[in-house]
N, C-alpha and C. Protein backbone atom coordinates (compact mmCIF):
# COMPACT_ATOMS: atom_id res chain seq x y z
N UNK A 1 185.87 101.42 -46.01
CA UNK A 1 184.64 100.72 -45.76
C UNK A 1 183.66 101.67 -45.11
N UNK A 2 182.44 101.46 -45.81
CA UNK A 2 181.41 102.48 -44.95
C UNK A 2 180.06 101.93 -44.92
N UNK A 3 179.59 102.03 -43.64
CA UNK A 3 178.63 101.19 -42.80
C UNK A 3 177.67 102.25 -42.37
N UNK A 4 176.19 101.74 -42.51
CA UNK A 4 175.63 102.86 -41.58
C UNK A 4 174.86 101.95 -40.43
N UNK A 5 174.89 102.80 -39.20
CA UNK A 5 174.50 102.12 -37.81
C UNK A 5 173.02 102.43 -38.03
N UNK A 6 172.64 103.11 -38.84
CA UNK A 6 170.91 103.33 -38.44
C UNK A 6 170.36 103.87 -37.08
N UNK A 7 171.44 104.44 -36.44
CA UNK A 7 170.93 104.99 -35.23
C UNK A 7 170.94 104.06 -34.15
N UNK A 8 171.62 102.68 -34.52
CA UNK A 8 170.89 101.72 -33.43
C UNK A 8 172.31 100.70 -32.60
N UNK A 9 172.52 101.08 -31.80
CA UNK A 9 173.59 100.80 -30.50
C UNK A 9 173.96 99.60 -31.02
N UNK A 10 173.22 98.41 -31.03
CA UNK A 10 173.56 96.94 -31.10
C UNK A 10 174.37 96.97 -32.99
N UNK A 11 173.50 97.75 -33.46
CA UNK A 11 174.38 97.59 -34.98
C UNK A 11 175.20 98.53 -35.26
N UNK A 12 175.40 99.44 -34.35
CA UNK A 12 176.95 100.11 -34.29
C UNK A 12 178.12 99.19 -33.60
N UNK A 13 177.85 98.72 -32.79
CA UNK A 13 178.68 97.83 -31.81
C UNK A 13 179.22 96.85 -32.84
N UNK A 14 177.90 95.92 -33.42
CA UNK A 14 178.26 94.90 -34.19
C UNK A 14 179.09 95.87 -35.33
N UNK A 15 179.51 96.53 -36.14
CA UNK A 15 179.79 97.25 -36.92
C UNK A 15 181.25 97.64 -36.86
N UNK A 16 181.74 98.23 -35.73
CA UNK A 16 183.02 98.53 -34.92
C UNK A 16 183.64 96.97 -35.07
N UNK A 17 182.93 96.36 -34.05
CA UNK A 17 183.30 94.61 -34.13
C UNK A 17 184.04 94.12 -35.51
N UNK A 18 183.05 94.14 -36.27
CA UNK A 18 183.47 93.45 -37.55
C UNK A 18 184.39 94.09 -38.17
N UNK A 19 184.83 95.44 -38.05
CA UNK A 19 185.69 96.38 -38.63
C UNK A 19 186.92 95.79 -37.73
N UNK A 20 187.09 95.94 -36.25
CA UNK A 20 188.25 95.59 -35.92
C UNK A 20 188.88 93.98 -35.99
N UNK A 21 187.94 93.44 -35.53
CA UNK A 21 188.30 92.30 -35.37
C UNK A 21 188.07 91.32 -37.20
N UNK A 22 187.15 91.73 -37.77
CA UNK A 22 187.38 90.59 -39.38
C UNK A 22 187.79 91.28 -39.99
N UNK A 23 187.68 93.20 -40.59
CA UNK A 23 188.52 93.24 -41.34
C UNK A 23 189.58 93.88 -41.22
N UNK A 24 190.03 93.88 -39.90
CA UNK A 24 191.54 94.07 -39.64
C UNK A 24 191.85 95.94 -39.74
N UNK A 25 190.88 96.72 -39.56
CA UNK A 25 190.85 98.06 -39.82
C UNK A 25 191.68 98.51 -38.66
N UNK A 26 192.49 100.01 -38.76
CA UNK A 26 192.99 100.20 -38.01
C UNK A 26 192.73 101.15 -36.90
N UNK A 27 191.44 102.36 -37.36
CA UNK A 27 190.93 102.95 -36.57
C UNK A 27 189.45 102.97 -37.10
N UNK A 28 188.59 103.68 -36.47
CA UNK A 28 186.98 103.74 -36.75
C UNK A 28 187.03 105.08 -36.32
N UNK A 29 185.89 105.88 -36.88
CA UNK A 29 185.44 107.00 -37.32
C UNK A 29 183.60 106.58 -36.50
N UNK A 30 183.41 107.33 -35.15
CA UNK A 30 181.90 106.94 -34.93
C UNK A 30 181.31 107.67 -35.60
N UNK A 31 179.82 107.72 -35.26
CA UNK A 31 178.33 108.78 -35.86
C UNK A 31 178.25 109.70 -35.46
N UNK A 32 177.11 110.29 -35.33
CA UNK A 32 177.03 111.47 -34.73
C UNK A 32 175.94 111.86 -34.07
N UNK A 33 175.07 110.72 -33.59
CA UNK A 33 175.28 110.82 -31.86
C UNK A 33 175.39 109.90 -30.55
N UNK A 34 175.35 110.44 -29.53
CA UNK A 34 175.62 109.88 -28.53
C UNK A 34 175.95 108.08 -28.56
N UNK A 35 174.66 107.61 -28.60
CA UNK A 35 174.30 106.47 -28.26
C UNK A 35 174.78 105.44 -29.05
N UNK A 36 175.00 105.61 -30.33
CA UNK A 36 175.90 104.38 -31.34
C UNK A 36 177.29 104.55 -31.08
N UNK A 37 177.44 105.82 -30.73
CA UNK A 37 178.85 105.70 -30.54
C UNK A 37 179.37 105.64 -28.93
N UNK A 38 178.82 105.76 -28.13
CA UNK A 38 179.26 105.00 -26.64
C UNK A 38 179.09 103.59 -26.81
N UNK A 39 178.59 102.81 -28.11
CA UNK A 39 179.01 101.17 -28.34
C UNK A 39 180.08 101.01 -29.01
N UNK A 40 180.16 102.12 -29.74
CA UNK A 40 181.01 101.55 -30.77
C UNK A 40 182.83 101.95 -30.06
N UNK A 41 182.88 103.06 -28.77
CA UNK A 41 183.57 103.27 -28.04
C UNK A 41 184.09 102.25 -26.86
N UNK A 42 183.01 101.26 -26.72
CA UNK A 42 183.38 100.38 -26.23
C UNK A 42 184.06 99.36 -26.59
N UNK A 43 183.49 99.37 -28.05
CA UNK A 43 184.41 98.02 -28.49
C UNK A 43 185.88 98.49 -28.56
N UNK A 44 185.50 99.60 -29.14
CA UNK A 44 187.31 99.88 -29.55
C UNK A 44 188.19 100.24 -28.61
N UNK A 45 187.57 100.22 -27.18
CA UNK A 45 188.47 99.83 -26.18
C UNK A 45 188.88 98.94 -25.91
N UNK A 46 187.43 97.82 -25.91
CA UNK A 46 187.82 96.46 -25.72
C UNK A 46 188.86 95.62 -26.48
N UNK A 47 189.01 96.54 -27.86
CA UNK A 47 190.22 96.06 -28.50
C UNK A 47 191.51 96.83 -28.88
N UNK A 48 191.30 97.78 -27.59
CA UNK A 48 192.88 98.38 -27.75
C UNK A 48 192.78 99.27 -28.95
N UNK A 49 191.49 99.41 -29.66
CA UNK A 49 192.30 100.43 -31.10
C UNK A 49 191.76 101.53 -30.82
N UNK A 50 192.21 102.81 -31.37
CA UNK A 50 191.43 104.40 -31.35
C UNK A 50 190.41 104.20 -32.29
N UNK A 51 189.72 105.32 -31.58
CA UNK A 51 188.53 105.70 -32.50
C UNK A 51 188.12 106.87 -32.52
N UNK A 52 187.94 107.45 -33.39
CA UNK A 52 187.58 109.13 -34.22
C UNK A 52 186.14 109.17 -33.39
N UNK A 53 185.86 110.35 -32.56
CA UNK A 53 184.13 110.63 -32.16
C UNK A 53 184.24 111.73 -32.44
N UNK A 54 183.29 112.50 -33.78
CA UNK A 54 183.29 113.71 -34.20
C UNK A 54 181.64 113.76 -33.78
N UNK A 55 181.17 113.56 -33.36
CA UNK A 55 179.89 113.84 -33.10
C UNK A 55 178.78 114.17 -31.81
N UNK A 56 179.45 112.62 -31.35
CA UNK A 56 178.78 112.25 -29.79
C UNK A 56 179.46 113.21 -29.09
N UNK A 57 178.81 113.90 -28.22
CA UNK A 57 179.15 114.27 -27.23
C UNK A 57 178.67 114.70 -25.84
N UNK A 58 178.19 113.44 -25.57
CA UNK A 58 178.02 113.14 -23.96
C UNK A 58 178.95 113.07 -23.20
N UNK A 59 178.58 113.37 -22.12
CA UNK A 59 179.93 113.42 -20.70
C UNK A 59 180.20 112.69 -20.71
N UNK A 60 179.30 111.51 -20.62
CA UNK A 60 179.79 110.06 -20.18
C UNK A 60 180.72 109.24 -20.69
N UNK A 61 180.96 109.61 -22.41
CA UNK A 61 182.15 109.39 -22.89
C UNK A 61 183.27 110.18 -22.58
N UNK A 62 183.29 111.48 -22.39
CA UNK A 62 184.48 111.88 -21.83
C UNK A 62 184.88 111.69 -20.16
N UNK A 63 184.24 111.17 -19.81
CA UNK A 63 184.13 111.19 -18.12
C UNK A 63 184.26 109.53 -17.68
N UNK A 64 182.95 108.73 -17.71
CA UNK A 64 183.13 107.22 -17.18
C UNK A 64 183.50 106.07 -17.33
N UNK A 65 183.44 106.72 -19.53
CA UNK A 65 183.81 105.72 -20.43
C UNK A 65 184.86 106.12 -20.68
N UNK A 66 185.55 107.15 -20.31
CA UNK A 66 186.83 107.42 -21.27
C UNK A 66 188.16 106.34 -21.28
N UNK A 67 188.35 106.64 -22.41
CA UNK A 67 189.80 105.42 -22.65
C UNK A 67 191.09 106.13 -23.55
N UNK A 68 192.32 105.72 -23.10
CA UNK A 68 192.52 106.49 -23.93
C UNK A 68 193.03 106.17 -25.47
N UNK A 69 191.94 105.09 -26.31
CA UNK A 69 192.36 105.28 -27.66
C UNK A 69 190.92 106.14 -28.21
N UNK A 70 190.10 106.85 -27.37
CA UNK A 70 189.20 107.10 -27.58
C UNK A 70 189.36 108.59 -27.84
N UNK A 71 189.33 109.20 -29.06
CA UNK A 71 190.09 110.52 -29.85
C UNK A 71 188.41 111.35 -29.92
N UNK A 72 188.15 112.60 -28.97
CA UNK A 72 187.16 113.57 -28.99
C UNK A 72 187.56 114.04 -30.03
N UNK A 73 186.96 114.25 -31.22
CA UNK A 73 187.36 115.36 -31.58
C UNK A 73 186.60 116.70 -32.02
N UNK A 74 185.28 116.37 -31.70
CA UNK A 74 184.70 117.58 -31.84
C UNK A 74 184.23 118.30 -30.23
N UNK A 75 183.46 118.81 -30.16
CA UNK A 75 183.06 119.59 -28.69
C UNK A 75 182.97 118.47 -27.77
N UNK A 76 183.18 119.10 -26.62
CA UNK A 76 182.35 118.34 -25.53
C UNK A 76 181.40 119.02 -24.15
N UNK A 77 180.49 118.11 -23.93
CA UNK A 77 179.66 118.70 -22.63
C UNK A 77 180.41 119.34 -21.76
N UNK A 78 181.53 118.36 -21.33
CA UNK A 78 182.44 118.72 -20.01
C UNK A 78 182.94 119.66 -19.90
N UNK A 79 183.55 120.50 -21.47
CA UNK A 79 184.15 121.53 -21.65
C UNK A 79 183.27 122.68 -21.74
């Protein structure tokens, strides 16, 4: 399934949402940057599943938000 957030927090969030919770997906893959994907990092905490962040890379996901189904996998600030 492939979705685009348009850049915009509330329809990344909603996006993650509907992926975990209606169609039963097992991980998510965020955008690439920051801000859709510190929503879409939230949800997929809020529901216990991992999620791929090849893009975002703000501290704040590796630092305030971090969780751990939450998979960096490209650079980060911190580092």
């Amino acid at each position: 399934m492939g979705s685009d957030h348009h850049n915009d927090q509330r329809e990344a969030a909603q996006i993650a949402q509907r992926c975990y919770r209606d169609e039963d997906v097992d991980m998510v893959i965020s955008g690439v940057n920051s801000d859709p994907s510190l929503a879409m990092t939230a949800v997929a905490a809020q529901h216990g599943k991992p999620i791929l962040v090849v893009g975002g890379d703000t501290s704040v996901q590796a630092r305030e938000r971090s969780a751990p189904s939450i998979i960096q996998y490209a650079y980060s600030t911190v580092a």
